[in-house]
N, C-alpha and C. Protein backbone atom coordinates (compact mmCIF):
# COMPACT_ATOMS: atom_id res chain seq x y z
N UNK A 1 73.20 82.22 97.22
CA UNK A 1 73.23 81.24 98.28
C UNK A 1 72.33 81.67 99.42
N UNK A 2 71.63 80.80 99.96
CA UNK A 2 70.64 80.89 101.50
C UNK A 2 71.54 80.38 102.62
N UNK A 3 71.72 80.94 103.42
CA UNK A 3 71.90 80.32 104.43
C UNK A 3 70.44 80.68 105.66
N UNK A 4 70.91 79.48 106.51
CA UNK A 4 69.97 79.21 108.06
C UNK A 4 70.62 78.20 108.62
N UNK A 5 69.92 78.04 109.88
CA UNK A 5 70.58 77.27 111.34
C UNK A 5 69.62 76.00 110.84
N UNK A 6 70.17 75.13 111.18
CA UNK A 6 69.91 74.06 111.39
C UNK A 6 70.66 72.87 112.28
N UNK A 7 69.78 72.30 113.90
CA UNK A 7 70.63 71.36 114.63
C UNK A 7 71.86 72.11 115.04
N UNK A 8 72.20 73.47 115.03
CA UNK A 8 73.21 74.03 115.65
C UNK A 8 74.49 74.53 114.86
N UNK A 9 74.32 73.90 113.89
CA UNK A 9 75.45 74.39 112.31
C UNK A 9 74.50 75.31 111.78
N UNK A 10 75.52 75.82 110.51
CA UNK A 10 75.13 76.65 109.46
C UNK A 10 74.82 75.70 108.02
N UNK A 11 73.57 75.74 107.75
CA UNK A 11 73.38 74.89 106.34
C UNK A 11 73.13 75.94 105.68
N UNK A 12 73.78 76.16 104.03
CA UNK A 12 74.12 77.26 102.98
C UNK A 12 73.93 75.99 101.72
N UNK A 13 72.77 76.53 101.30
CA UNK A 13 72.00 76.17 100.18
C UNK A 13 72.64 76.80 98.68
N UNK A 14 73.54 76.37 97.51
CA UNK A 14 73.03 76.82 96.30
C UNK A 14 72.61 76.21 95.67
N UNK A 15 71.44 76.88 95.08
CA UNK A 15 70.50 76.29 94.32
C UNK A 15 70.78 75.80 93.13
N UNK A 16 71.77 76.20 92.79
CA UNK A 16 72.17 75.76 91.42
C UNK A 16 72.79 73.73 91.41
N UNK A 17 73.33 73.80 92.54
CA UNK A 17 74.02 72.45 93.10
C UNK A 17 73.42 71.40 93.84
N UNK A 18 72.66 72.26 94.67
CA UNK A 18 71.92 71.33 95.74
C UNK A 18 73.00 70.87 96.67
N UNK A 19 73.84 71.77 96.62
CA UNK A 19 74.87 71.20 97.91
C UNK A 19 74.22 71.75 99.36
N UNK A 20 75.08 71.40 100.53
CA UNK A 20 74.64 72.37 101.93
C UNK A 20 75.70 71.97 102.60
N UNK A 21 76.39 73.04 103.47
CA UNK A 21 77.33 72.50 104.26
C UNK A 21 77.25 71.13 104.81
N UNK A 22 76.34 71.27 105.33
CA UNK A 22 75.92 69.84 106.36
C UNK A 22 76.55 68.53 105.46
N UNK A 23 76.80 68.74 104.20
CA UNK A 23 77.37 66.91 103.45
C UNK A 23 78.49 67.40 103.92
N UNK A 24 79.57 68.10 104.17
CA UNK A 24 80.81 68.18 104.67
C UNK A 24 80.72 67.62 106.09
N UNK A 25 79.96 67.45 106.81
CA UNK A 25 80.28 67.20 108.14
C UNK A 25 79.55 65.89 108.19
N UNK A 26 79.10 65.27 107.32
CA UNK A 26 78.49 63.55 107.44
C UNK A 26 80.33 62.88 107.68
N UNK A 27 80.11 61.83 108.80
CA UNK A 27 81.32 61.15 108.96
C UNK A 27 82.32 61.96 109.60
N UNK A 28 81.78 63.01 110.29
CA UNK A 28 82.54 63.63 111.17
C UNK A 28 84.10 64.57 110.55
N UNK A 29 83.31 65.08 109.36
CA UNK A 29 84.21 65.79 108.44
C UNK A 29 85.12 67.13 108.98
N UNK A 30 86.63 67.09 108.99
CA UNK A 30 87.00 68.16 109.50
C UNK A 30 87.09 69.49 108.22
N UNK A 31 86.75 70.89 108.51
CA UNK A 31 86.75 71.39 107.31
C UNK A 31 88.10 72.32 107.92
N UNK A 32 88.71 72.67 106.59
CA UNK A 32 89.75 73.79 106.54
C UNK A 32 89.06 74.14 105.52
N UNK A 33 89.91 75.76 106.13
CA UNK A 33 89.63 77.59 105.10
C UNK A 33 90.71 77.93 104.62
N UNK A 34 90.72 78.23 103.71
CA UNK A 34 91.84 78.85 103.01
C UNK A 34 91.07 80.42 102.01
N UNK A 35 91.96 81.09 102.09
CA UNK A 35 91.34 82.77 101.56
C UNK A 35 92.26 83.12 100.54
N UNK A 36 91.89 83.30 99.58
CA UNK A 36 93.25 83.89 98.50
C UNK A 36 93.11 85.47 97.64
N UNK A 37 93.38 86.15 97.24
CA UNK A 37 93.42 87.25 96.59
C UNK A 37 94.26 86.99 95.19
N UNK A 38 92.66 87.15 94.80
CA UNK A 38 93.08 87.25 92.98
C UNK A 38 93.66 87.98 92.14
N UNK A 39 93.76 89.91 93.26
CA UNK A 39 93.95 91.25 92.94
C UNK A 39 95.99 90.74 93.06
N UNK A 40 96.25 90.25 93.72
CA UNK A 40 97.72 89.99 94.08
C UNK A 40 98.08 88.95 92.83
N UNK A 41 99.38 88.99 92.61
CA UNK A 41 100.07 88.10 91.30
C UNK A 41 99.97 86.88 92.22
N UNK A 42 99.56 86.03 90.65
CA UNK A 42 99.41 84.73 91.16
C UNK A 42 98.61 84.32 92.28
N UNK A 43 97.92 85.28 92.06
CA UNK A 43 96.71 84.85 93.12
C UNK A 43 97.10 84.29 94.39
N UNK A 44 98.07 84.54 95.17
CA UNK A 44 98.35 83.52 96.29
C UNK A 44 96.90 83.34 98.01
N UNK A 45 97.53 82.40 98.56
CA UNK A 45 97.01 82.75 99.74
C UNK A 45 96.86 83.69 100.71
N UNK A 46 95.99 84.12 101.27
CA UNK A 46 96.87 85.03 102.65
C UNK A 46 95.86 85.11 103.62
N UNK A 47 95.20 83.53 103.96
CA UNK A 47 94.97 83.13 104.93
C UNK A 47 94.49 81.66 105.02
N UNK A 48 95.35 80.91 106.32
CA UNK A 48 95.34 79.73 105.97
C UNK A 48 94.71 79.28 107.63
N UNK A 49 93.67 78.40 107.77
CA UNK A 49 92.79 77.62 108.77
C UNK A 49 94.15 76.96 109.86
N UNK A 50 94.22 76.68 110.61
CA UNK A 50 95.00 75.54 111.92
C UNK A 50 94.76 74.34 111.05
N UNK A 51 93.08 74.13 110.62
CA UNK A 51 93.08 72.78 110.18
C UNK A 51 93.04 72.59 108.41
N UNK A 52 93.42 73.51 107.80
CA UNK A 52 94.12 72.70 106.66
C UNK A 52 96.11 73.24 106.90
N UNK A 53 97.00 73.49 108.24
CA UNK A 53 97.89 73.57 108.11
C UNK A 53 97.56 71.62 108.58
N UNK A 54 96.74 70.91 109.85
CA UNK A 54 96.32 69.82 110.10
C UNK A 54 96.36 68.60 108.32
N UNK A 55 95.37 69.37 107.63
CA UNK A 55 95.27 68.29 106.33
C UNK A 55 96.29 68.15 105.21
N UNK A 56 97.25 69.26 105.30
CA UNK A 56 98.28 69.12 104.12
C UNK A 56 99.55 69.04 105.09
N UNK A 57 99.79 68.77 106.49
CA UNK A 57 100.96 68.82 106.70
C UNK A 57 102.33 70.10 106.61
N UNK A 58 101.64 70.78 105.96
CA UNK A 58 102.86 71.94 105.90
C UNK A 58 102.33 73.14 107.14
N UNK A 59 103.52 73.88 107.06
CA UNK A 59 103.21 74.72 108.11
C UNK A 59 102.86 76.23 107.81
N UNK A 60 102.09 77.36 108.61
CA UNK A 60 101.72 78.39 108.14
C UNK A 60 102.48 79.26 106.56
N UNK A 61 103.78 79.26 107.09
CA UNK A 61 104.70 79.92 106.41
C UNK A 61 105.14 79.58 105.27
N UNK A 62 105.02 78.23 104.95
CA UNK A 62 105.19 77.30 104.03
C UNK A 62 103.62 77.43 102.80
N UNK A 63 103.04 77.94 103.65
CA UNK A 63 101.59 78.46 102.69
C UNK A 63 101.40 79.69 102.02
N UNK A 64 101.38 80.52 103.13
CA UNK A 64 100.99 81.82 103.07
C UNK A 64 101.75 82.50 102.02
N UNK A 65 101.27 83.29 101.02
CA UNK A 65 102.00 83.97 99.69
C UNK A 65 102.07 82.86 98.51
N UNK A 66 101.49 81.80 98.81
CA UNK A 66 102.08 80.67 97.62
C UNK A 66 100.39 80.41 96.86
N UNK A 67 100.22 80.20 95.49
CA UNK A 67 99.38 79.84 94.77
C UNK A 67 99.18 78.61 95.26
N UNK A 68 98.16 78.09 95.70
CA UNK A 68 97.21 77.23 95.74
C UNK A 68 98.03 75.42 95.04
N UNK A 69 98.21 75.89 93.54
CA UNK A 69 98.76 75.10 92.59
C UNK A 69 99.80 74.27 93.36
N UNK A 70 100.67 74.74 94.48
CA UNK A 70 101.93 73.87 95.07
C UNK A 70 100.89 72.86 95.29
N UNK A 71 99.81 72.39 95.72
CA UNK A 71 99.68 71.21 96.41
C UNK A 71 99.12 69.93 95.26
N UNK A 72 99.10 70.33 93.90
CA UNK A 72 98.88 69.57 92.62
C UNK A 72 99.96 68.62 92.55
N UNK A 73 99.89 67.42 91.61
CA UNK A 73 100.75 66.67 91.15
C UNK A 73 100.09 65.50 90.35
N UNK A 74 100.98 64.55 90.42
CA UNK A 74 100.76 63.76 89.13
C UNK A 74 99.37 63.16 88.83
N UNK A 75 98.35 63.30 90.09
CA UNK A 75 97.58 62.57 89.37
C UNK A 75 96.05 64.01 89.87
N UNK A 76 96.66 64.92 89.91
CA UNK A 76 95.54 65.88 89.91
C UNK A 76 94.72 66.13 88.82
N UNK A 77 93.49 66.24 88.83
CA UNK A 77 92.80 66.03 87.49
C UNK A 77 92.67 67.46 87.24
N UNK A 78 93.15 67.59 85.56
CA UNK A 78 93.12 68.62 85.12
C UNK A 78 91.81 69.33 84.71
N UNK A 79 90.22 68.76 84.63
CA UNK A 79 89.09 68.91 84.71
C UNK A 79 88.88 70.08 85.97
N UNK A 80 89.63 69.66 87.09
CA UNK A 80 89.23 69.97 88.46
C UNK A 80 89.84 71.16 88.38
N UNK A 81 91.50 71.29 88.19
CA UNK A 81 91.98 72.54 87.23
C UNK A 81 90.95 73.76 86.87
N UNK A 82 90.56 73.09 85.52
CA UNK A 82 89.94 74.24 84.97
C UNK A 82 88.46 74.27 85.36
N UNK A 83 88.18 73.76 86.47
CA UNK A 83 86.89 74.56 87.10
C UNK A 83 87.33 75.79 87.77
N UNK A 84 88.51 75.45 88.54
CA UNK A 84 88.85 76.52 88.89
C UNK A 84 89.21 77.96 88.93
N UNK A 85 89.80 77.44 87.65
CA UNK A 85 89.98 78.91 86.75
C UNK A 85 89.12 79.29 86.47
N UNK A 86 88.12 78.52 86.02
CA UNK A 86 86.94 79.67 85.71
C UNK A 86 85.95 79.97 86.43
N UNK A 87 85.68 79.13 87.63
CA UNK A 87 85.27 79.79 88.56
C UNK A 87 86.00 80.91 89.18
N UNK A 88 87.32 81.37 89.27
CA UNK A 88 87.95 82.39 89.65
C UNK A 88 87.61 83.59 88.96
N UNK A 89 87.82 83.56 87.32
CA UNK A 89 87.23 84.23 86.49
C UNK A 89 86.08 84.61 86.04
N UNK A 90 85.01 83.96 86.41
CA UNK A 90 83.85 84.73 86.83
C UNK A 90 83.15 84.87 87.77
N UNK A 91 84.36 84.50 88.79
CA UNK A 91 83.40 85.47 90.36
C UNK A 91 82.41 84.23 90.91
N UNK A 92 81.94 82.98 90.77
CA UNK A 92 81.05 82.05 90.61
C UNK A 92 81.48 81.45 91.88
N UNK A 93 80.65 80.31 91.87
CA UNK A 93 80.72 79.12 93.63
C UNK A 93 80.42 77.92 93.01
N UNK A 94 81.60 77.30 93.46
CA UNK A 94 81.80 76.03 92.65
C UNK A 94 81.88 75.45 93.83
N UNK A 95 81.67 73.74 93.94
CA UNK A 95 82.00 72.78 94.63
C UNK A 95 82.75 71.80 94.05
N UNK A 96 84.12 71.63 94.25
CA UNK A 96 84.92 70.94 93.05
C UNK A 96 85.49 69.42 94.10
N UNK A 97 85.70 68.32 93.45
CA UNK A 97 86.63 67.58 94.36
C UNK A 97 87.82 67.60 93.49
N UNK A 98 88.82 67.56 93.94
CA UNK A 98 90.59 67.18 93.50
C UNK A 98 91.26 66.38 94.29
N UNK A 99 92.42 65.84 93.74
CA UNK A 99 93.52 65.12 94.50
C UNK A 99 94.21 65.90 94.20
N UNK A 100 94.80 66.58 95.99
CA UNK A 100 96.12 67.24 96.13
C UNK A 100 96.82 65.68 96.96
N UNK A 101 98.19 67.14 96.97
CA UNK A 101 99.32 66.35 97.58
C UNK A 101 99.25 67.01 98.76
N UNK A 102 99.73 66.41 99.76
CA UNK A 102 100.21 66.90 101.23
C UNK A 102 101.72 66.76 101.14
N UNK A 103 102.35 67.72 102.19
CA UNK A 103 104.03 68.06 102.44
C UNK A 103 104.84 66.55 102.48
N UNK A 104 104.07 65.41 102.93
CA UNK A 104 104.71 63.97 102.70
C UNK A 104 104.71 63.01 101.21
N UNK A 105 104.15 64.40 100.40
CA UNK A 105 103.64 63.38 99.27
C UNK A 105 102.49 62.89 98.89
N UNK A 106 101.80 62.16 100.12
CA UNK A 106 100.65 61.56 99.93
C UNK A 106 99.65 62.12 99.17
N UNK A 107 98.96 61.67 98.42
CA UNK A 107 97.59 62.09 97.70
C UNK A 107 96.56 61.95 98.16
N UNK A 108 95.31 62.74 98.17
CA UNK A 108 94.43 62.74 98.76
C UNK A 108 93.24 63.66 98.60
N UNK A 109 91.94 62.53 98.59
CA UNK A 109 90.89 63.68 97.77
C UNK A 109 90.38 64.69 98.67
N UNK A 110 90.26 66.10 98.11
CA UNK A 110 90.00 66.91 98.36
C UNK A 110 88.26 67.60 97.83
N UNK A 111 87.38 67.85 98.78
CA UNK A 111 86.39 68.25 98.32
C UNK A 111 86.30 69.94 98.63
N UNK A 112 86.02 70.91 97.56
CA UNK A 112 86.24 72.43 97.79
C UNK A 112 85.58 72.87 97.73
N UNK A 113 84.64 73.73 98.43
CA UNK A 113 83.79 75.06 98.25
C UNK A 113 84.27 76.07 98.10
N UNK A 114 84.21 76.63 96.79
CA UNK A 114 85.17 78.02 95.89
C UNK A 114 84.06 78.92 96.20
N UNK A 115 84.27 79.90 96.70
CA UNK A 115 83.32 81.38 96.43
C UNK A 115 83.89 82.59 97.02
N UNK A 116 83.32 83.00 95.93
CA UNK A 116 83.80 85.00 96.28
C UNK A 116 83.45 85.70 97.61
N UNK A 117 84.09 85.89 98.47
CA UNK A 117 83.95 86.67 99.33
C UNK A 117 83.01 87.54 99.40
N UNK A 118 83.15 88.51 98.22
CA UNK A 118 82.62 89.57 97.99
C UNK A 118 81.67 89.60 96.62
N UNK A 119 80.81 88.20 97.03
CA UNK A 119 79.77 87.91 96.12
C UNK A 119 79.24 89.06 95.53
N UNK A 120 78.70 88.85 93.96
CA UNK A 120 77.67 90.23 93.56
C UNK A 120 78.70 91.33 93.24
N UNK A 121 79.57 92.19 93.23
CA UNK A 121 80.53 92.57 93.62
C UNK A 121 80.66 92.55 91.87
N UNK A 122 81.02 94.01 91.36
CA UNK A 122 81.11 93.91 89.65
C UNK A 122 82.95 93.57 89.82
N UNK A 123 84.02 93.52 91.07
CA UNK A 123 85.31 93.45 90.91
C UNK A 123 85.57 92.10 92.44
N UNK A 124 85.29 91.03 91.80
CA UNK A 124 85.78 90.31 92.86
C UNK A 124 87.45 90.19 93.27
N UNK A 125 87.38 90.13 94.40
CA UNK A 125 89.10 90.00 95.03
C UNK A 125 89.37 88.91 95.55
N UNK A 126 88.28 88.72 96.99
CA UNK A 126 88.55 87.42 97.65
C UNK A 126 87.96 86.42 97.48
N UNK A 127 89.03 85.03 97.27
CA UNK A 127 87.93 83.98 97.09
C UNK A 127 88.53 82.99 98.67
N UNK A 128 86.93 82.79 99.14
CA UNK A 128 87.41 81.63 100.13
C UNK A 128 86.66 79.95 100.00
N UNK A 129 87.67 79.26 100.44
CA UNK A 129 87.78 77.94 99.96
C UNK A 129 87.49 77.09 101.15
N UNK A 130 86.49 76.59 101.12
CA UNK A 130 86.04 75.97 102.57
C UNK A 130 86.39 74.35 102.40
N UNK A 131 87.43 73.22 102.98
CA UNK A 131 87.56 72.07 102.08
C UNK A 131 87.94 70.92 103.69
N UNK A 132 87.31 69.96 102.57
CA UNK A 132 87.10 68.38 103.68
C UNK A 132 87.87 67.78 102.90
N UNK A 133 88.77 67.08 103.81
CA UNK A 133 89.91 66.10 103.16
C UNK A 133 89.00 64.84 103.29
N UNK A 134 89.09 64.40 101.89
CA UNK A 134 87.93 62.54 102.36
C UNK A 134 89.05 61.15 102.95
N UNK A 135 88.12 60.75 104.07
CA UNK A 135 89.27 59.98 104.60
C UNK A 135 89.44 58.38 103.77
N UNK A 136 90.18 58.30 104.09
CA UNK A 136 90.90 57.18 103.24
C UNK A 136 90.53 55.40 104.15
């Protein structure tokens, strides 16, 4: 990945995608972070943004230590699933969209930037998840 400044943000180029931060913030996109450790069972969280406690409704505590997976349900696509996994499993940077659930139920698409912390790295640990809830 490249990153540089551009207009006062950070635009982060992979080449493989042709993504850049900057499509997250068209329409005045709010982003939440979420950080997880793969080295820990079940991979849980153990760090969660103000603004995705803001996009899913639940509160710090209600996150922190829990796999990712609580916010799935009936109509989460299982495609979106197994990008995940295997982007976890080989250390990779994915840009995935899903429908999670928020603490009221509601469904709602989720767009994710998956990548290793500790890119390059022959033992990845951290992956952080940079994500825009699309508004409805």
């Amino acid at each position: 990945m490249r990153a540089s400044s551009g207009d006062g943000y950070l635009v982060m180029k992979d080449p493989y995608k042709g993504w850049k931060l900057a499509d997250f913030e068209e329409n005045g996109a709010d982003l939440a972070v979420v950080i997880a450790d793969t080295k820990l069972p079940d991979c849980p969280i153990i760090y969660v943004s103000d603004q995705f406690l803001r996009h899913s409704g639940y509160d710090r505590h209600e996150i922190v230590g829990r796999n990712c997976r609580f916010m799935q349900g009936e109509r989460t696509e299982q495609e979106a699933i197994e990008r995940f996994r295997q982007c976890l499993a080989k250390g990779s940077t994915e840009v995935i969209k899903i429908t999670n659930y928020g603490k009221s139920g509601e469904a709602f698409v989720n767009t994710v930037l998956l990548r290793p912390l500790d890119e390059g790295s022959d033992d990845t640990r951290l992956f952080l998840a940079v994500q825009s809830r699309e508004k409805s």
